[in-house]
C-alpha atoms as a PDB file:
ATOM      1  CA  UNK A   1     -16.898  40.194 -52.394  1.00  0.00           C
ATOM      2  CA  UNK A   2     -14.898  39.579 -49.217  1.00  0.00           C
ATOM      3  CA  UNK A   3     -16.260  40.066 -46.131  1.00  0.00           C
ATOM      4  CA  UNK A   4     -14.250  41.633 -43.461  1.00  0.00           C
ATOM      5  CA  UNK A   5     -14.413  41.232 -39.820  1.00  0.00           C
ATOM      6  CA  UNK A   6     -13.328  44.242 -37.924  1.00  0.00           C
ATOM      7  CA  UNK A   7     -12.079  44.131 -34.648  1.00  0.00           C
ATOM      8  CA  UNK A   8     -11.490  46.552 -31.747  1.00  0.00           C
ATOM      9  CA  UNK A   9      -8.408  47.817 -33.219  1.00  0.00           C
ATOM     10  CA  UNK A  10      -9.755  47.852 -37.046  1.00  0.00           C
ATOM     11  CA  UNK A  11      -6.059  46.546 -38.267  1.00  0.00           C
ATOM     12  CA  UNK A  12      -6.774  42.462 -37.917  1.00  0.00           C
ATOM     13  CA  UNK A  13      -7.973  42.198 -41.570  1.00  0.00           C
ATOM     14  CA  UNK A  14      -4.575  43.021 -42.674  1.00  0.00           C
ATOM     15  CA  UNK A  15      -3.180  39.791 -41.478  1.00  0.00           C
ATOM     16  CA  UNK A  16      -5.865  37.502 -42.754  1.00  0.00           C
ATOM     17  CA  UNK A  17      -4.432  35.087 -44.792  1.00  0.00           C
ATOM     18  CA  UNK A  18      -7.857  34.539 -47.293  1.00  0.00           C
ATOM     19  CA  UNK A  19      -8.291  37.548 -49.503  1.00  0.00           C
ATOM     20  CA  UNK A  20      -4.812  39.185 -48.931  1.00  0.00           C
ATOM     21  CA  UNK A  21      -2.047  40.231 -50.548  1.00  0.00           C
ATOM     22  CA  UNK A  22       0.474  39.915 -47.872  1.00  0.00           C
ATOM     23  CA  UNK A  23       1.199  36.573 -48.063  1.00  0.00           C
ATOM     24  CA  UNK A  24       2.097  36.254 -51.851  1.00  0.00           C
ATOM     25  CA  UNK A  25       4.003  39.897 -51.035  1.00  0.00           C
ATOM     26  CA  UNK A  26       5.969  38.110 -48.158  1.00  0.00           C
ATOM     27  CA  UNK A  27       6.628  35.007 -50.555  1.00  0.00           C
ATOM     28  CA  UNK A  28       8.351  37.589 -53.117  1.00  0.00           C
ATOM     29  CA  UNK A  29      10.407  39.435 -50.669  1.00  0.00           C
ATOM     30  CA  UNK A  30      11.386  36.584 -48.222  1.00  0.00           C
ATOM     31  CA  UNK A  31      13.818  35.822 -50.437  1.00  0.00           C
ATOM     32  CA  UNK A  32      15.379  39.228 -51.583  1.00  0.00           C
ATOM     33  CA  UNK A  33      15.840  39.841 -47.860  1.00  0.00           C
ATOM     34  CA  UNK A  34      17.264  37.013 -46.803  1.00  0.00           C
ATOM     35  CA  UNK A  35      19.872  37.144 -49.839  1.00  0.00           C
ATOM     36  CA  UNK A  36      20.557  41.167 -48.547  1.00  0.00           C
ATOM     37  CA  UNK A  37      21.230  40.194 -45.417  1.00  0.00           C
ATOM     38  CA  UNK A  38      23.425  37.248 -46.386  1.00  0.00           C
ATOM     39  CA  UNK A  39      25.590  39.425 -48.772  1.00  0.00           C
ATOM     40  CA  UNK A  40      25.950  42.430 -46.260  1.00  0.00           C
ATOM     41  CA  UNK A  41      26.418  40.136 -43.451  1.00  0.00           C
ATOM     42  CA  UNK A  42      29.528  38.408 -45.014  1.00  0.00           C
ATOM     43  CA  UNK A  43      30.639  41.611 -46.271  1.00  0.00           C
ATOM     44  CA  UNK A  44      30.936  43.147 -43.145  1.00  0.00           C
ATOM     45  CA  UNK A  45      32.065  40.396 -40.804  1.00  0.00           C
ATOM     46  CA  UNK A  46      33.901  38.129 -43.267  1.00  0.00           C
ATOM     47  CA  UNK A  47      35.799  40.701 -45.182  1.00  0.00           C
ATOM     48  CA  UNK A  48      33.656  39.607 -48.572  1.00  0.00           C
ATOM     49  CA  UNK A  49      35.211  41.895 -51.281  1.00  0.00           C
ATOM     50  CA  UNK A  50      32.102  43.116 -53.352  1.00  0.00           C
ATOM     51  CA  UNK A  51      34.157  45.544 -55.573  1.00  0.00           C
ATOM     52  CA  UNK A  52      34.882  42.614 -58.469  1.00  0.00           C
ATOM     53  CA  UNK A  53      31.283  43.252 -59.069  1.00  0.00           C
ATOM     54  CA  UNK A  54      31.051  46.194 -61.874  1.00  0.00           C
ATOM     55  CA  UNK A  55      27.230  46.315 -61.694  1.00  0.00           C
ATOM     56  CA  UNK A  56      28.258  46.715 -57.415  1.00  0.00           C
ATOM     57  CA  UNK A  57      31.065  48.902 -57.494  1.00  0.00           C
ATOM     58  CA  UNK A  58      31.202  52.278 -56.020  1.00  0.00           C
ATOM     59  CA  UNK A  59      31.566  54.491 -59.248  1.00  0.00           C
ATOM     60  CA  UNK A  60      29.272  52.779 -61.157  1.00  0.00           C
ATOM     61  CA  UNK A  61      25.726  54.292 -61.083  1.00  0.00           C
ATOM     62  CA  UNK A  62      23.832  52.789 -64.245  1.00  0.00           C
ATOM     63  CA  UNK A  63      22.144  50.009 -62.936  1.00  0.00           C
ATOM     64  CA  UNK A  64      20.643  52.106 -60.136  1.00  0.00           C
ATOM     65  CA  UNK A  65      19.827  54.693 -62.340  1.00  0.00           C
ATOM     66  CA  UNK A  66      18.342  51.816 -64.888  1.00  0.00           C
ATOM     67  CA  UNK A  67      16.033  50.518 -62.035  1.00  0.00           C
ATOM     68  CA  UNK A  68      14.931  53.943 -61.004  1.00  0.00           C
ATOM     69  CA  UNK A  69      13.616  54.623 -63.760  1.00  0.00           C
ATOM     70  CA  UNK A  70      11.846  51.514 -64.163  1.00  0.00           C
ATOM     71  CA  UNK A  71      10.462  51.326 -60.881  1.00  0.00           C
ATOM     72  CA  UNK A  72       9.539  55.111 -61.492  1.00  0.00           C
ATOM     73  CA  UNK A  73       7.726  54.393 -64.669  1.00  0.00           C
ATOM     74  CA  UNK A  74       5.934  51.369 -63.338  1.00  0.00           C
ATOM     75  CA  UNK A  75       4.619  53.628 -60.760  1.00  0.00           C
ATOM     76  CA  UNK A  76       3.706  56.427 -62.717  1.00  0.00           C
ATOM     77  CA  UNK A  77       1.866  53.797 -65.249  1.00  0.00           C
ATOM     78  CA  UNK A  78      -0.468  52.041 -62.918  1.00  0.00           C
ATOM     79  CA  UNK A  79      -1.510  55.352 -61.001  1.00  0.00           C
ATOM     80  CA  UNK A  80      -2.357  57.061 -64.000  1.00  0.00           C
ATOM     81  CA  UNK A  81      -4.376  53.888 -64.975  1.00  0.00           C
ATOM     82  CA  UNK A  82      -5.595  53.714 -61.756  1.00  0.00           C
ATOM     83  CA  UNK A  83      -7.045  57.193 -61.305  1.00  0.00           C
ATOM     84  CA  UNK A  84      -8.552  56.868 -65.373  1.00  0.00           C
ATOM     85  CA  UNK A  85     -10.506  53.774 -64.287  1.00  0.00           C
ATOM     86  CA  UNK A  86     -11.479  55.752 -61.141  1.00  0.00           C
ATOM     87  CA  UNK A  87     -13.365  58.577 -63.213  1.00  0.00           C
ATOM     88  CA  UNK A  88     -14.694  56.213 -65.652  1.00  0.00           C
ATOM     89  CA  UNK A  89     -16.127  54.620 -62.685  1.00  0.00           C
ATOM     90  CA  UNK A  90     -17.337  57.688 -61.274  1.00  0.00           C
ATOM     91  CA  UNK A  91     -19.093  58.993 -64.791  1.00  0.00           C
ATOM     92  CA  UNK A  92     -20.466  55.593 -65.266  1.00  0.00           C
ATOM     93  CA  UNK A  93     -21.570  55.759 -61.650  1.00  0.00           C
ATOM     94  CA  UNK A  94     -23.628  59.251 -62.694  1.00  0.00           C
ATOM     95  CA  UNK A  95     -25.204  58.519 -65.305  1.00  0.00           C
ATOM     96  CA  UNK A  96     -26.788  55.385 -64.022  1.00  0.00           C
ATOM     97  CA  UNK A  97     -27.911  57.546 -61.297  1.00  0.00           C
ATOM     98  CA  UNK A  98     -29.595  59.919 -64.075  1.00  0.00           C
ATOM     99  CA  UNK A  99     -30.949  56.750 -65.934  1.00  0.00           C
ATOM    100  CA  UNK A 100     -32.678  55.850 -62.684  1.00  0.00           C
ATOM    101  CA  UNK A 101     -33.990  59.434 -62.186  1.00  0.00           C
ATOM    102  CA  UNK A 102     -35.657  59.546 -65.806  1.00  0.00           C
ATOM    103  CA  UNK A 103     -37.448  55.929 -65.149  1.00  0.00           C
ATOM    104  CA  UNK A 104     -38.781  57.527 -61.702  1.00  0.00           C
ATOM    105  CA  UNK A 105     -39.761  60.840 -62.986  1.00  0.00           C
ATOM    106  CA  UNK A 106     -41.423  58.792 -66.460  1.00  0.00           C
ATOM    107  CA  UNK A 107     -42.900  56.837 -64.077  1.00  0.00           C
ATOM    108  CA  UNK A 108     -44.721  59.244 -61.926  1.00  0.00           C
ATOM    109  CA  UNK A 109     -45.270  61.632 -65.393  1.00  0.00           C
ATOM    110  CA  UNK A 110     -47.056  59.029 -66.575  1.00  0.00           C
ATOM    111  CA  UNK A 111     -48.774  57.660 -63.595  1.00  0.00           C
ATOM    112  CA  UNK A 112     -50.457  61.424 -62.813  1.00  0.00           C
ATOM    113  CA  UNK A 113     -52.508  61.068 -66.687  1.00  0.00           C
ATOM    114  CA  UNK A 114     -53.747  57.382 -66.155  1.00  0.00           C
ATOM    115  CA  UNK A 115     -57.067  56.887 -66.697  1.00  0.00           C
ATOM    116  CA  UNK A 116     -57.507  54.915 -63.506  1.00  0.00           C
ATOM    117  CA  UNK A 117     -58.890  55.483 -60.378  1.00  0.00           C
ATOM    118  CA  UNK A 118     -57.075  58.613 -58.587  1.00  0.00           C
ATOM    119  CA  UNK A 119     -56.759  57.130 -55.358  1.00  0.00           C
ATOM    120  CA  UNK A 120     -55.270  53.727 -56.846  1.00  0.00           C
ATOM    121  CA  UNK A 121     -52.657  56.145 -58.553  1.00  0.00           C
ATOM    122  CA  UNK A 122     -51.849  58.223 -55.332  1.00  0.00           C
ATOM    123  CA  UNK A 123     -51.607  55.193 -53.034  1.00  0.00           C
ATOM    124  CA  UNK A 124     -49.355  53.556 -55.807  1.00  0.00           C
ATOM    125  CA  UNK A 125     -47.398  56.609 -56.362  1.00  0.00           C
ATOM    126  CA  UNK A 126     -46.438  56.788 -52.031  1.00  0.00           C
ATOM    127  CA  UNK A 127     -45.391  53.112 -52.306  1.00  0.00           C
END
């Protein structure tokens, strides 16, 4: 498990580097967003005609629409896995606590018949 060190402002585990996502996240879109930037910077001060492009022209819509959807679906995918692995968790979670409960009350059911001494079985019982 990682342990976290909070500080006064509760937001300084976000840029640890051990544990975090950020910095395989930054390796991904360091890229992407220096290639935007590129592309609309030459396009905008260096007259860069991006119309040749079909998949970048103005009429055509089907790649956006094809990574909408994508992106959509991806999204939709891993929440609904996400919340079905929450409730398992949570039912799991529940009936281990009701596991626990039957040992206790067995326990203390079967503790209040022993044959023993009584006051060896109440001073076990209130440890």
């Amino acid at each position: 498990m990682i342990q976290y060190e909070y500080s006064a402002y509760n937001c300084a585990f976000l840029f640890r580097l051990r544990g975090s996502v950020f910095p395989f996240a930054c390796l991904v879109a360091f890229p992407c967003t220096l290639a935007a930037t590129l592309l609309k910077s030459f396009g905008t001060y260096h007259d860069l005609d991006l119309s040749d492009f079909a998949l970048l022209a103005e009429g055509s819509s089907g790649a956006w629409s094809g990574f909408n959807f994508l992106v959509g679906f991806v999204i939709v995918f891993r929440t609904s896995q996400a919340y079905t692995r929450f409730w398992n968790a949570l039912s799991d979670t529940h009936q281990m606590m009701a596991a626990w409960l039957e040992a206790a009350s067995s326990i203390v059911a079967f503790s209040r018949s022993s044959p023993s001494d009584p006051l060896l079985v109440e001073n076990w019982l209130h440890t």
